[in-house]
Protein backbone atom coordinates (compact mmCIF):
# COMPACT_ATOMS: atom_id res chain seq x y z
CA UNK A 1 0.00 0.00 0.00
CA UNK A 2 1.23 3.68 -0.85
CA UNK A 3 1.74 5.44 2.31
CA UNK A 4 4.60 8.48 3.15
CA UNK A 5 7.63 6.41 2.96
CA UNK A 6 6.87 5.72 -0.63
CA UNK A 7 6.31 9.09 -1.18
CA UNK A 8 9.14 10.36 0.40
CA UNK A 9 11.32 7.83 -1.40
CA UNK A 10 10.07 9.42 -4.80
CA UNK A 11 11.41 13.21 -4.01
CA UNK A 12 15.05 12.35 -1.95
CA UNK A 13 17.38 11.73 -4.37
CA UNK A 14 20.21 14.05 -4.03
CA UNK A 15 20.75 17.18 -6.36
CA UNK A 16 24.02 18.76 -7.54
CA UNK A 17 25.55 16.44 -4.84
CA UNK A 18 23.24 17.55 -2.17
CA UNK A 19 21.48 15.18 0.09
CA UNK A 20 17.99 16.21 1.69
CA UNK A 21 18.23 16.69 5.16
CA UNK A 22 16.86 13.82 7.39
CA UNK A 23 15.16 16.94 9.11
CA UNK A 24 13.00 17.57 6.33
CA UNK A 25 11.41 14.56 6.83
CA UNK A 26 9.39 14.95 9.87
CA UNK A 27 7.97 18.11 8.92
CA UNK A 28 6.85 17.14 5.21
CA UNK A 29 5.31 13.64 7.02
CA UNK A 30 3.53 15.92 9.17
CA UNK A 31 2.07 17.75 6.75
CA UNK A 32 1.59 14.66 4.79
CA UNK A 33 -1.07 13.22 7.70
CA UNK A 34 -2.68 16.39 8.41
CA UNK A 35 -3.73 17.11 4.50
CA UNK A 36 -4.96 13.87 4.36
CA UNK A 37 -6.60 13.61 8.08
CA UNK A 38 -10.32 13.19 7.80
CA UNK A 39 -12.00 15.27 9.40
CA UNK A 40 -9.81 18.32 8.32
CA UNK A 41 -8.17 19.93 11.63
CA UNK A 42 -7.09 23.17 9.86
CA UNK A 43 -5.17 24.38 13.26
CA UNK A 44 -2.95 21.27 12.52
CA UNK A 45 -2.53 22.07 9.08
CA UNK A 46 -1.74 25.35 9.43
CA UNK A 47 0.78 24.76 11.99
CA UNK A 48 2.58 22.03 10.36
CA UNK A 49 3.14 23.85 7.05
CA UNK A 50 4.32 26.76 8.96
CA UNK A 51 7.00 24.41 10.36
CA UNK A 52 7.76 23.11 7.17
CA UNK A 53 8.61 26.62 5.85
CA UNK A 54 10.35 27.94 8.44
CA UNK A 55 13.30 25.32 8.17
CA UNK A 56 13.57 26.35 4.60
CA UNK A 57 13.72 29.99 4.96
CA UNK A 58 16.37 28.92 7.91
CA UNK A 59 18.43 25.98 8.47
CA UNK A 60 16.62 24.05 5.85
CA UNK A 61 17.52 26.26 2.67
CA UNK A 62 19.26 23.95 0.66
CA UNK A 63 18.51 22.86 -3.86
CA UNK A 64 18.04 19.53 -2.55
CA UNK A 65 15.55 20.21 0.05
CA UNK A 66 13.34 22.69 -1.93
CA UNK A 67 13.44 20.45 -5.14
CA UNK A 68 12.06 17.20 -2.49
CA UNK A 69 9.39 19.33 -1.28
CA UNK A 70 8.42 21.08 -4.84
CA UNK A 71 8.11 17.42 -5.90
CA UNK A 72 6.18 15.81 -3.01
CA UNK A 73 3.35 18.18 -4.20
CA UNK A 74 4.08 18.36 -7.95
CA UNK A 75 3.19 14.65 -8.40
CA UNK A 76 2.05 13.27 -5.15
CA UNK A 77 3.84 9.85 -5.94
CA UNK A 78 3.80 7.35 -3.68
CA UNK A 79 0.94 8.80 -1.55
CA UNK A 80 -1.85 6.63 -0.76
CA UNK A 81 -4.70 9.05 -2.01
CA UNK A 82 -3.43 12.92 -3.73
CA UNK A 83 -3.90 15.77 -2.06
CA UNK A 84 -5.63 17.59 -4.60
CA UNK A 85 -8.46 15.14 -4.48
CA UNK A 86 -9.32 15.87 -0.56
CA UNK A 87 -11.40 18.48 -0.38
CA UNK A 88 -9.45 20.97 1.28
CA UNK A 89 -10.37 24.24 1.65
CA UNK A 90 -9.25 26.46 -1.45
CA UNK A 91 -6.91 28.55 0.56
CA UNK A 92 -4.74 24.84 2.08
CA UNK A 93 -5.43 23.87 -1.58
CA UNK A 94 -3.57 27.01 -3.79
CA UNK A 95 -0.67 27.24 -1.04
CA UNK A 96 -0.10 23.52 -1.35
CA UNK A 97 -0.06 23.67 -5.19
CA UNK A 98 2.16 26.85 -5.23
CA UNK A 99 4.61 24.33 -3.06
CA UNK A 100 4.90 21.91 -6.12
CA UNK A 101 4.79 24.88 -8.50
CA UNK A 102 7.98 26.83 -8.59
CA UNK A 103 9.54 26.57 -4.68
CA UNK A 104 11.99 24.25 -6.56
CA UNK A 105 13.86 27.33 -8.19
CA UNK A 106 14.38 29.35 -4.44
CA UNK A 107 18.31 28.41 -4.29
CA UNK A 108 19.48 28.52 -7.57
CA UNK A 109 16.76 31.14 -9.33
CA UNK A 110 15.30 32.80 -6.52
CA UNK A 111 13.69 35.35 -8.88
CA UNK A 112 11.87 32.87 -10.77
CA UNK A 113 10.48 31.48 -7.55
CA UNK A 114 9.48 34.95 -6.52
CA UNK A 115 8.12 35.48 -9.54
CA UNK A 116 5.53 33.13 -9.27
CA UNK A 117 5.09 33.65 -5.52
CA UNK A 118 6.97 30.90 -4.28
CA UNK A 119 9.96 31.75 -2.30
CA UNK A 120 9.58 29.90 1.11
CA UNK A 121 8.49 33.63 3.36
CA UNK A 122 5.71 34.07 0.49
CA UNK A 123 3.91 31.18 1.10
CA UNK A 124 5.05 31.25 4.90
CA UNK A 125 3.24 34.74 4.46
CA UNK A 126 0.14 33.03 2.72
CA UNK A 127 -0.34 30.13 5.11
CA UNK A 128 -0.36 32.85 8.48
CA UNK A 129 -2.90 35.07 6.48
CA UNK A 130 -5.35 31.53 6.01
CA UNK A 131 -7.99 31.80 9.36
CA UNK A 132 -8.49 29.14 10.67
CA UNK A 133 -11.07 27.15 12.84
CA UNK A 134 -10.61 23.66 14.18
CA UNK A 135 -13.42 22.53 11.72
């Protein structure tokens, strides 16, 4: 059965000789099980894709991290049901295809990624604008 490690196998390999961080996985599985959680906790959702953004505006701001998480939501390989097909609320929904969008380019064309609107503090920006309720 698909589940997260498959996905997250999909999206590691390394790039330009750069391994993803073993951090970064945590915080995408997190995000993983709350998009998919039934019912919805948009508090939890909100929360963990703040997380997940933070460490790559900081510590986390690496090609090979940026291109795993662009592709985790690009193609949703590996996952046992896609994202796009939950029913999230249109505001979860955009931000989460703007992360599989262009959030691949940040490190090495960070003006193509801000371009399109996603550098890592423009959708951290996006997701703390979203109100939330614990529906």
């Amino acid at each position: 059965m698909a589940g997260f490690d498959e996905a997250w196998n999909t999206v590691t390999r390394p790039r330009d000789g750069e391994s993803v961080s073993p951090n970064l996985r945590p915080l995408l599985q997190r995000v993983y099980e709350q998009s998919l959680s039934q019912p919805l906790n948009r508090i939890e959702l909100q929360k963990s894709l703040e997380d997940l953004l933070q460490f790559l505006i900081a510590e986390g701001r690496t090609n090979a991290n940026c291109w795993a998480v662009d592709l985790f939501f690009a193609n949703s390989a590996g996952w046992e049901s896609d994202w796009a097909e939950q029913n999230l609320p249109e505001d979860f929904h955009d931000i989460l295809t703007m992360m599989g969008e262009a959030l691949h380019d940040t490190v090495r064309d960070p003006d193509v990624a801000k371009n399109f609107g996603c550098l890592p503090e423009q959708l951290l920006e996006r997701v703390k604008a979203v109100r939330t309720s614990p529906e």
